[in-house]
N, C-alpha and C. Protein backbone atom coordinates (compact mmCIF):
# COMPACT_ATOMS: atom_id res chain seq x y z
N UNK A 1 -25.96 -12.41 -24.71
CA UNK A 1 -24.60 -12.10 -24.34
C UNK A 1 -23.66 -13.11 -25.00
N UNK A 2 -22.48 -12.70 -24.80
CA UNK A 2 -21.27 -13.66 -25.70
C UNK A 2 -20.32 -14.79 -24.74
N UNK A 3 -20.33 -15.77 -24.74
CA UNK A 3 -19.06 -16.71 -24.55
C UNK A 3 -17.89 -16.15 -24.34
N UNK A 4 -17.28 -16.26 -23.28
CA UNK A 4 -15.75 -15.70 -23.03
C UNK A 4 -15.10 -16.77 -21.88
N UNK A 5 -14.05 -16.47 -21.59
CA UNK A 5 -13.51 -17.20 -20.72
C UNK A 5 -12.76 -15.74 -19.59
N UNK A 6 -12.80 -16.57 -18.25
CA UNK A 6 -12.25 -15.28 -17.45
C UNK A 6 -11.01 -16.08 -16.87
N UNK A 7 -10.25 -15.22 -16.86
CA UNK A 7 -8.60 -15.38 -16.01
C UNK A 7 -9.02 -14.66 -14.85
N UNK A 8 -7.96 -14.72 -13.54
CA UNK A 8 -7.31 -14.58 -13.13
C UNK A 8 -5.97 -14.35 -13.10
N UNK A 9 -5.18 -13.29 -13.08
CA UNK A 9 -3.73 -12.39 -13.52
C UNK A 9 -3.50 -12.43 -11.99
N UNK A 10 -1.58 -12.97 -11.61
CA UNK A 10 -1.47 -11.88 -10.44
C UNK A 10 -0.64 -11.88 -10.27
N UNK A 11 -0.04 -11.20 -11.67
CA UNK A 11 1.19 -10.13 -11.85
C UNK A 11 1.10 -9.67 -12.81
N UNK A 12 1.93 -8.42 -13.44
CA UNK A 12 1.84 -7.79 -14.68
C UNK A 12 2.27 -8.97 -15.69
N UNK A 13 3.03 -9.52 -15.29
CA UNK A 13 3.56 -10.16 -16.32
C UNK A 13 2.87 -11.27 -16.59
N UNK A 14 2.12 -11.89 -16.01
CA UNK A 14 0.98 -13.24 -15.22
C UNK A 14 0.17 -12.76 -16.74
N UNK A 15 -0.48 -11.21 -16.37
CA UNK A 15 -1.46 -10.38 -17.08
C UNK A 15 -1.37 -10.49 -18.63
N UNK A 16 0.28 -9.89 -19.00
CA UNK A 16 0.76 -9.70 -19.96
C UNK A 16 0.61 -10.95 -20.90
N UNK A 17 0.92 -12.28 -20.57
CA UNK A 17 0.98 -13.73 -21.36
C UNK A 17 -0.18 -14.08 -21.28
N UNK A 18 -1.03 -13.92 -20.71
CA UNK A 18 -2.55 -14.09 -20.63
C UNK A 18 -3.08 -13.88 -21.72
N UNK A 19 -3.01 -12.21 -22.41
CA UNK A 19 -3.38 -11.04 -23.32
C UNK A 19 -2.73 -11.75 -24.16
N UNK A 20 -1.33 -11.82 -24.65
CA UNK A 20 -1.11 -11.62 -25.71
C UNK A 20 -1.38 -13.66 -26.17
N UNK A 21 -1.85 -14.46 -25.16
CA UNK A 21 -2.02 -15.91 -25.76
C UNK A 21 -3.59 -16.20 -25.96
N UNK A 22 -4.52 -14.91 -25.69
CA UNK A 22 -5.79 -14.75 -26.45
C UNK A 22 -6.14 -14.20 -27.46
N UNK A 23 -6.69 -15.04 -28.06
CA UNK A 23 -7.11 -14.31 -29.56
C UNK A 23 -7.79 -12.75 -29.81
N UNK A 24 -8.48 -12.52 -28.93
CA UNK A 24 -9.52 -11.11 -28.19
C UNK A 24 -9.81 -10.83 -26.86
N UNK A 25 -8.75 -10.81 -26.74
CA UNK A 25 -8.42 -10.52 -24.62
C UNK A 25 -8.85 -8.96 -23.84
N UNK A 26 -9.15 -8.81 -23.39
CA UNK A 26 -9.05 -7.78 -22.65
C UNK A 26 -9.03 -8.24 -21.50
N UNK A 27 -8.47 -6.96 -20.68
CA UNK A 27 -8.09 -6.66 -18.79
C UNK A 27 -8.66 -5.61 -18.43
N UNK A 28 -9.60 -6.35 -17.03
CA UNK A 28 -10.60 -5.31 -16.38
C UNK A 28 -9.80 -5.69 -15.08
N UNK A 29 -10.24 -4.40 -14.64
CA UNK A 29 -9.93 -4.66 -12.77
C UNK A 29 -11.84 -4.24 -12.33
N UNK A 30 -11.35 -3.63 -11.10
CA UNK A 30 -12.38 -3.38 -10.22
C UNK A 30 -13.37 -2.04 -10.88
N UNK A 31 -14.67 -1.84 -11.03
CA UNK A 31 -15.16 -0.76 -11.15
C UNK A 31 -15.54 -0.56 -12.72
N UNK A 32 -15.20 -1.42 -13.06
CA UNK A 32 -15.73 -1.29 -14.60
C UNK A 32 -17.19 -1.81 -15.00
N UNK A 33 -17.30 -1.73 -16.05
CA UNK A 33 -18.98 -2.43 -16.29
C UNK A 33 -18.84 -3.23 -16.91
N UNK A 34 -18.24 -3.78 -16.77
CA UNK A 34 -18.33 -5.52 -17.74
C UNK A 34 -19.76 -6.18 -18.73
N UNK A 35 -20.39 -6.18 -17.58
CA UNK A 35 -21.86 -6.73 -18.27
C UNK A 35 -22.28 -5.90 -18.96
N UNK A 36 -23.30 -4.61 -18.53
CA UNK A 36 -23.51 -3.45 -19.40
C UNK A 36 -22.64 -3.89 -21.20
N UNK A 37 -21.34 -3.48 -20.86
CA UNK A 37 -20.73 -3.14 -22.59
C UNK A 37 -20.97 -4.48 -22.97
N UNK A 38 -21.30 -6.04 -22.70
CA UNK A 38 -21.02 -6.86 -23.05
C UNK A 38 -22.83 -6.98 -23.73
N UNK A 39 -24.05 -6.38 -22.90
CA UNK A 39 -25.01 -6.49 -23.18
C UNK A 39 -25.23 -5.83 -24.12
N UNK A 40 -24.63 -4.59 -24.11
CA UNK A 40 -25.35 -3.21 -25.52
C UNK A 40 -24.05 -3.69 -26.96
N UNK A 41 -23.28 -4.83 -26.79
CA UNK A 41 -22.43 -5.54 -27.97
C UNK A 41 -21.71 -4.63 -28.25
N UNK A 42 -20.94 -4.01 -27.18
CA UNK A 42 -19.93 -2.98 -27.19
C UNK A 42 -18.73 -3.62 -27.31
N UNK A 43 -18.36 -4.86 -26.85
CA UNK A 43 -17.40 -5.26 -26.79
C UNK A 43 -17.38 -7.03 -27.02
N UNK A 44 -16.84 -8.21 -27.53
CA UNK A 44 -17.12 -9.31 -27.91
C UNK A 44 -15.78 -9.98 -27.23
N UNK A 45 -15.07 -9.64 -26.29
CA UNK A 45 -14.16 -10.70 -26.16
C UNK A 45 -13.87 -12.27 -25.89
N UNK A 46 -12.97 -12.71 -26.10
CA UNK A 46 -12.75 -13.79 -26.56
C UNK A 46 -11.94 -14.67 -24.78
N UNK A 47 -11.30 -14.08 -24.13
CA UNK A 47 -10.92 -13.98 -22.70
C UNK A 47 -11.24 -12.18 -22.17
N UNK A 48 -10.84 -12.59 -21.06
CA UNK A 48 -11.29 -11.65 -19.92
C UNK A 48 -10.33 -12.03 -18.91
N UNK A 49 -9.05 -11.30 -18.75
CA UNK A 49 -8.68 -11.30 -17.58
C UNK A 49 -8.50 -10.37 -16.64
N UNK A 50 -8.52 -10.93 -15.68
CA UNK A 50 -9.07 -9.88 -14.05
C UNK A 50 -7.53 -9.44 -13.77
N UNK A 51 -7.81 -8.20 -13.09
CA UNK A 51 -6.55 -7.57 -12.38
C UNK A 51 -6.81 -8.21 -10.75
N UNK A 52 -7.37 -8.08 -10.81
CA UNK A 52 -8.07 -8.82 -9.09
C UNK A 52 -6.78 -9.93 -8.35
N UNK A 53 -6.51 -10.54 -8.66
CA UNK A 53 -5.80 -11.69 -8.38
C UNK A 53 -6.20 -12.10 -7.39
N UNK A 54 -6.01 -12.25 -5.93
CA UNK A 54 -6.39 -13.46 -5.54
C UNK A 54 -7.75 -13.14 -4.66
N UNK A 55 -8.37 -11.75 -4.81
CA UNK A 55 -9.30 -11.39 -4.20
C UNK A 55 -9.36 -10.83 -3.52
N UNK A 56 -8.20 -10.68 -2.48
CA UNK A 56 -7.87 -10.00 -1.03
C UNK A 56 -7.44 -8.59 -1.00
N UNK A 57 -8.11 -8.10 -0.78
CA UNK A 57 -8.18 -6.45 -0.26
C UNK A 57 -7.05 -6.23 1.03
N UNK A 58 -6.22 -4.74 0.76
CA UNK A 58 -5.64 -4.83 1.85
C UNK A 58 -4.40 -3.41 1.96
N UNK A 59 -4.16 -3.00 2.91
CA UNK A 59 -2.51 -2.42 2.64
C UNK A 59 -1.47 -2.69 3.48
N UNK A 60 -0.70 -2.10 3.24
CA UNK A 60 0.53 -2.25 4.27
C UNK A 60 1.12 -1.20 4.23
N UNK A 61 1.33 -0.69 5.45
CA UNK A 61 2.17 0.51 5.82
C UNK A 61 3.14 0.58 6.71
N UNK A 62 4.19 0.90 5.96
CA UNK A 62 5.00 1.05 6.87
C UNK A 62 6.20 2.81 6.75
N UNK A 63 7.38 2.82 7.55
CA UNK A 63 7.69 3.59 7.83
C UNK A 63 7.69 4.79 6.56
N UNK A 64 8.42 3.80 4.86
CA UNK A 64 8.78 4.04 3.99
C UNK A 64 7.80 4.43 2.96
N UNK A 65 6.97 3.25 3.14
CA UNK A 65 5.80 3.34 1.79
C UNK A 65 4.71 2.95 2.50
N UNK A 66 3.38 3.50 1.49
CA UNK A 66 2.03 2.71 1.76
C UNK A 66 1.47 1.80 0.52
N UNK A 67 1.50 0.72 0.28
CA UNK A 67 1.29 -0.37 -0.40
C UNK A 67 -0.21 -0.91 -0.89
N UNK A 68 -1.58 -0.47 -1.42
CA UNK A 68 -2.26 -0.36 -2.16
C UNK A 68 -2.92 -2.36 -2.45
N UNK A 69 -3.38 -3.18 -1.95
CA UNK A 69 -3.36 -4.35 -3.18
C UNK A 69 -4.41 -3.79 -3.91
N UNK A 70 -4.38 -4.99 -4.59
CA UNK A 70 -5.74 -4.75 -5.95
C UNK A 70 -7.13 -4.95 -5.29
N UNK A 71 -7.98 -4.35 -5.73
CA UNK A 71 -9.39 -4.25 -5.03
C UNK A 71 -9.55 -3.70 -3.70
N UNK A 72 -8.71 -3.19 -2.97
CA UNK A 72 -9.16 -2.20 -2.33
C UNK A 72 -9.95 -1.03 -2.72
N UNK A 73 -10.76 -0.79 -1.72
CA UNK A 73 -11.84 0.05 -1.58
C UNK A 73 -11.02 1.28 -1.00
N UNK A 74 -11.73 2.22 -1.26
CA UNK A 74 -10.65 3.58 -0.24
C UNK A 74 -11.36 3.41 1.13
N UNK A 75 -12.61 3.43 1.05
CA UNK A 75 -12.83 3.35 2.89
C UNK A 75 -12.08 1.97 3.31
N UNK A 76 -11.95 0.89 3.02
CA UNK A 76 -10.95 -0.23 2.91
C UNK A 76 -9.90 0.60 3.68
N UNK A 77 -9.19 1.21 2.53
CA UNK A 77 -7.45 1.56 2.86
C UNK A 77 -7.60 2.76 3.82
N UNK A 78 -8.56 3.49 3.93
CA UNK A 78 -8.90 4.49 4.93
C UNK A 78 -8.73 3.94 6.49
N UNK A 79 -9.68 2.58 6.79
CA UNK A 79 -9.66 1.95 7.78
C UNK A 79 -8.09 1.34 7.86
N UNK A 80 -8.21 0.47 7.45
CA UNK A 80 -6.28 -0.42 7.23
C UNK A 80 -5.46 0.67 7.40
N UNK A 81 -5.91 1.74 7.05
CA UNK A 81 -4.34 2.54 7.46
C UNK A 81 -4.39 3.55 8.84
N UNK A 82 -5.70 3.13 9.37
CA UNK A 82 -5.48 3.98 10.83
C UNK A 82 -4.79 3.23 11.55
């Protein structure tokens, strides 16, 4: 497997200066195969930053909107929103 470095992003814009101050960056969130493409030399990056940010699963609902964070699970937001 290849040498990379992983970020942490947690904001678009957090995301955005991340990407464009790596030489071969890519952005994964949740559900992807990281290892797999990294094993069959599908992909060689140079950073890796996460959509994840600070780890915490969650929503918020209220009257107006229902609010989604990053890495929620749907049975997650299924439960949180009863």
């Amino acid at each position: 497997m290849y040498d990379f470095n992983i970020q942490s992003a947690y904001s678009i814009d957090d995301a955005a200066a991340k990407l464009s101050a790596a030489a071969d960056g890519t952005v994964k969130a949740g559900g992807q195969t990281l290892i797999p493409v990294l094993t069959l030399h599908l992909a060689n990056p140079s950073e890796v930053i996460s959509l994840a940010g600070d780890g915490t699963p969650g929503t918020t609902n209220t009257a107006t909107s229902f609010t989604t964070r990053r890495i929620t699970t749907t049975p997650h937001a299924a439960h949180s929103a009863a």
